[in-house]
Protein backbone atom coordinates (compact mmCIF):
# COMPACT_ATOMS: atom_id res chain seq x y z
CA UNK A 1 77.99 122.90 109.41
CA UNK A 2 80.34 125.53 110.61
CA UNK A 3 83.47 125.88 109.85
CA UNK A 4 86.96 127.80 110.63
CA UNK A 5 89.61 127.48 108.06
CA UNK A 6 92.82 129.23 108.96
CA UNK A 7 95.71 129.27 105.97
CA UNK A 8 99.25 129.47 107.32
CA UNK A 9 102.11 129.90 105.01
CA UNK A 10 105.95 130.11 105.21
CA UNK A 11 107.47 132.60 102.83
CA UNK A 12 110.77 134.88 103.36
CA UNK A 13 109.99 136.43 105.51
CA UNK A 14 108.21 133.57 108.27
CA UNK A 15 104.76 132.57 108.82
CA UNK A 16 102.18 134.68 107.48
CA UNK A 17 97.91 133.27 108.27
CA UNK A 18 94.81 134.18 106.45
CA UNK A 19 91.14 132.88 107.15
CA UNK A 20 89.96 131.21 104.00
CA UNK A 21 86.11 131.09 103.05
CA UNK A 22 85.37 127.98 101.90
CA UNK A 23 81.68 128.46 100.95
CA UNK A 24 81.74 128.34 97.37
CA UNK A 25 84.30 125.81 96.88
CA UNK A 26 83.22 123.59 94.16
CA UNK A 27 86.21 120.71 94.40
CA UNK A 28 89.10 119.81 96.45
CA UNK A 29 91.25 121.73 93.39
CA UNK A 30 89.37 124.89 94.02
CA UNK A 31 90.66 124.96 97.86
CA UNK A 32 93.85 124.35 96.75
CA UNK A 33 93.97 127.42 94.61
CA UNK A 34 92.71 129.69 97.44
CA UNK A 35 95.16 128.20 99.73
CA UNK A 36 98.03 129.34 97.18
CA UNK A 37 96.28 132.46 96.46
CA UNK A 38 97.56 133.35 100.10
CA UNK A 39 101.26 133.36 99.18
CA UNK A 40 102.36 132.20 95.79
CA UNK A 41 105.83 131.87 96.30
CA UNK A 42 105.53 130.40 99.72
CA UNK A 43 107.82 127.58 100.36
CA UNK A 44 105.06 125.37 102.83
CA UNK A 45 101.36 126.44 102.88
CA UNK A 46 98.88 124.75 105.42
CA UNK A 47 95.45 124.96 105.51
CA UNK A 48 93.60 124.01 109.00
CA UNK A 49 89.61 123.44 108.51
CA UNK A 50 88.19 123.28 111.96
CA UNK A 51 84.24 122.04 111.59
CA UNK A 52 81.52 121.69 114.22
CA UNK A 53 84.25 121.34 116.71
CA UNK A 54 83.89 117.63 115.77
CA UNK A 55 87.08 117.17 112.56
CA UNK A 56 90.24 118.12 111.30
CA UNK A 57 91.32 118.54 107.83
CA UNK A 58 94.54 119.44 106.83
CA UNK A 59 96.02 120.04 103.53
CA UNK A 60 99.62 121.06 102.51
CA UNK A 61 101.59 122.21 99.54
CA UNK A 62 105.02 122.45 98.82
CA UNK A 63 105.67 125.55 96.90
CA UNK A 64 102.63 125.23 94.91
CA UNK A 65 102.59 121.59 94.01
CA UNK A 66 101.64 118.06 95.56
CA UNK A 67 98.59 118.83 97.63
CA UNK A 68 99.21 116.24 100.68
CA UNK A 69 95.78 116.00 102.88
CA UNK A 70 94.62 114.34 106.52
CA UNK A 71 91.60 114.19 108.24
CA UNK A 72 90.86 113.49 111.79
CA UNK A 73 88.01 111.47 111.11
CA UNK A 74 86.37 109.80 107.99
CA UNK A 75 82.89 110.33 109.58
CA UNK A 76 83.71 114.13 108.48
CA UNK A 77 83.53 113.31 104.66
CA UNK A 78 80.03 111.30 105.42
CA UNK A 79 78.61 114.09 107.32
CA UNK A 80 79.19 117.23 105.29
CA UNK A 81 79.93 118.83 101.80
CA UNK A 82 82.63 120.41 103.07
CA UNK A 83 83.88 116.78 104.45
CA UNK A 84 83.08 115.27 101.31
CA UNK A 85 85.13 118.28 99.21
CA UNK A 86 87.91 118.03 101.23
CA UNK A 87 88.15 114.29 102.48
CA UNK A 88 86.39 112.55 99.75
CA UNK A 89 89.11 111.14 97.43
CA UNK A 90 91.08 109.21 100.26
CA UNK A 91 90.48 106.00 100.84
CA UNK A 92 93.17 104.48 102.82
CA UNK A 93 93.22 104.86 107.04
CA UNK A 94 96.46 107.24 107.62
CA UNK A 95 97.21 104.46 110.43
CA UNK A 96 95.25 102.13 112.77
CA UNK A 97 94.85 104.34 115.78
CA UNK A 98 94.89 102.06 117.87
CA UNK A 99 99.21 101.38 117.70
CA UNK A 100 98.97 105.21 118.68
CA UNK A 101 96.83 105.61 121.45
CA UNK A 102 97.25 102.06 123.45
CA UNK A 103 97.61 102.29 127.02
CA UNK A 104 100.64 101.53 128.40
CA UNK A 105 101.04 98.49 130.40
CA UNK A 106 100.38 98.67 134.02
CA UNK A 107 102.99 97.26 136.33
CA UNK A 108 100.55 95.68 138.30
CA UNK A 109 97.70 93.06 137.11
CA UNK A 110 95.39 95.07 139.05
CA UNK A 111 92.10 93.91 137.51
CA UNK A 112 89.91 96.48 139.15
CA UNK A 113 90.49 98.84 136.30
CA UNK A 114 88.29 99.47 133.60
CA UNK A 115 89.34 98.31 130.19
CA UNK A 116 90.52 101.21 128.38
CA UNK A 117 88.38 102.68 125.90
CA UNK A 118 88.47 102.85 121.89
CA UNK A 119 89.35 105.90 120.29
CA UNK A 120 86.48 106.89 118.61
CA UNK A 121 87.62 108.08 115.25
CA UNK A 122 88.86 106.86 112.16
CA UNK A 123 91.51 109.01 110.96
CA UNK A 124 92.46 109.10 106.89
CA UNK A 125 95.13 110.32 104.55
CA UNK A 126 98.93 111.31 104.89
CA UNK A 127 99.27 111.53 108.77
CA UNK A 128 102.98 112.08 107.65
CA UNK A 129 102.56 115.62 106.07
CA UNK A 130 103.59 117.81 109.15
CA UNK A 131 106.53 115.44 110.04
CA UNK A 132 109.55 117.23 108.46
CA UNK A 133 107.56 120.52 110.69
CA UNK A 134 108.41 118.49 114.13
CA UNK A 135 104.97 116.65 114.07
CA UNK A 136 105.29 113.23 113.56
CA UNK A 137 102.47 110.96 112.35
CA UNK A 138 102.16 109.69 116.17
CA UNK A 139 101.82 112.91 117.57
CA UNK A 140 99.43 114.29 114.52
CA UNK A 141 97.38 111.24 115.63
CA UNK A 142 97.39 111.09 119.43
CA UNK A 143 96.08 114.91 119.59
CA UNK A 144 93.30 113.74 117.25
CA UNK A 145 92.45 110.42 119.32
CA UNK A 146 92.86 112.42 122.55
CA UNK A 147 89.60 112.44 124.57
CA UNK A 148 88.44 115.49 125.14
CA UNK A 149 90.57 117.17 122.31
CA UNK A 150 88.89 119.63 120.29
CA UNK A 151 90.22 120.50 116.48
CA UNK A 152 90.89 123.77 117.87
CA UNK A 153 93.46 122.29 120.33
CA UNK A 154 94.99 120.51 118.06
CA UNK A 155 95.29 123.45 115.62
CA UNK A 156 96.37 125.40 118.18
CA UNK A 157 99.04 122.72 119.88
CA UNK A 158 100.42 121.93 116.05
CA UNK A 159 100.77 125.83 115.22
CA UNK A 160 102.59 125.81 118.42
CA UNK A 161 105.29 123.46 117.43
CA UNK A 162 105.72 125.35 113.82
CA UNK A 163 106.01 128.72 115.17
CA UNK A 164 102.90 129.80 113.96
CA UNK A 165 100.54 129.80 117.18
CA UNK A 166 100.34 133.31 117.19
CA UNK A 167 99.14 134.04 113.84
CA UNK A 168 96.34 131.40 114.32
CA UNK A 169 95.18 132.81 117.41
CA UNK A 170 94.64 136.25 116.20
CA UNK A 171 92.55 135.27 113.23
CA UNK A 172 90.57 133.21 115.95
CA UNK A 173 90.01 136.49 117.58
CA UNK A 174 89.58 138.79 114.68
């Protein structure tokens, strides 16, 4: 499985990013270290694992301390080691996804539509953890349920709203 994990942390001095290798990872505690091997004294510090441009992870701490974690999809912690590692401790949904990605009502009972479909993925853990960063749990979600959304978009579209896009993208391209 292949993977991009891209650390971002706020310190001082802003958002500083670092790609993190993941490889030899041997529990979800081990990740956290790297991630605050990146900036000790960093006030938030996100880590972004991209895999098989198929799932989402994300994990933050708070100065340290109270590792918070979502994934995009369960099926990730099925599918891989690094899935399991990273995703295998939660067990509750973060929300149904369907109260996130319902169609709205049409104004007309036109009944030549299709039905819409099901968002195909069952997302799991704190959907919450980006919400004080302007990314509520309904927008974390929606991005993730959105067809034809890659983890990379939705990297890229959440770095956006921190203020962090920038650094992202230029590990992408390093």
């Amino acid at each position: 499985m292949s993977y991009f994990a891209a650390a971002v942390v706020r310190g001082s001095d802003g958002w500083t990013a670092a790609e993190l290798d993941l490889t030899g990872a041997a529990d979800i505690d081990e990740v956290a270290d790297q991630l605050r091997d990146v900036n000790p004294d960093a006030d938030v510090s996100l880590l972004f694992v991209e895999a098989d441009d198929l799932y989402l992870a994300i994990l933050r701490l708070d100065q340290g301390e109270d590792l918070r974690l979502f994934g995009s999809d369960s099926v990730f912690a099925e599918e891989s080691r690094l899935g399991a590692l990273l995703l295998g401790d939660i067990e509750t949904p973060a929300l149904e996804i369907d109260e996130v990605t319902e169609p709205p009502v049409p104004a007309d009972d036109d009944e030549d539509e299709p039905p819409a479909s099901e968002p195909d993925v069952e997302p799991v853990g704190d959907a919450d953890l980006l919400k004080d960063l302007g990314i509520s749990s309904h927008q974390l979600l929606e991005l993730c349920a959105h067809e034809g959304m890659m983890p990379a978009d939705v990297t890229a579209e959440v770095c956006q709203v921190l203020g962090c896009g920038d650094e992202v993208e230029e590990l992408r391209e390093a």
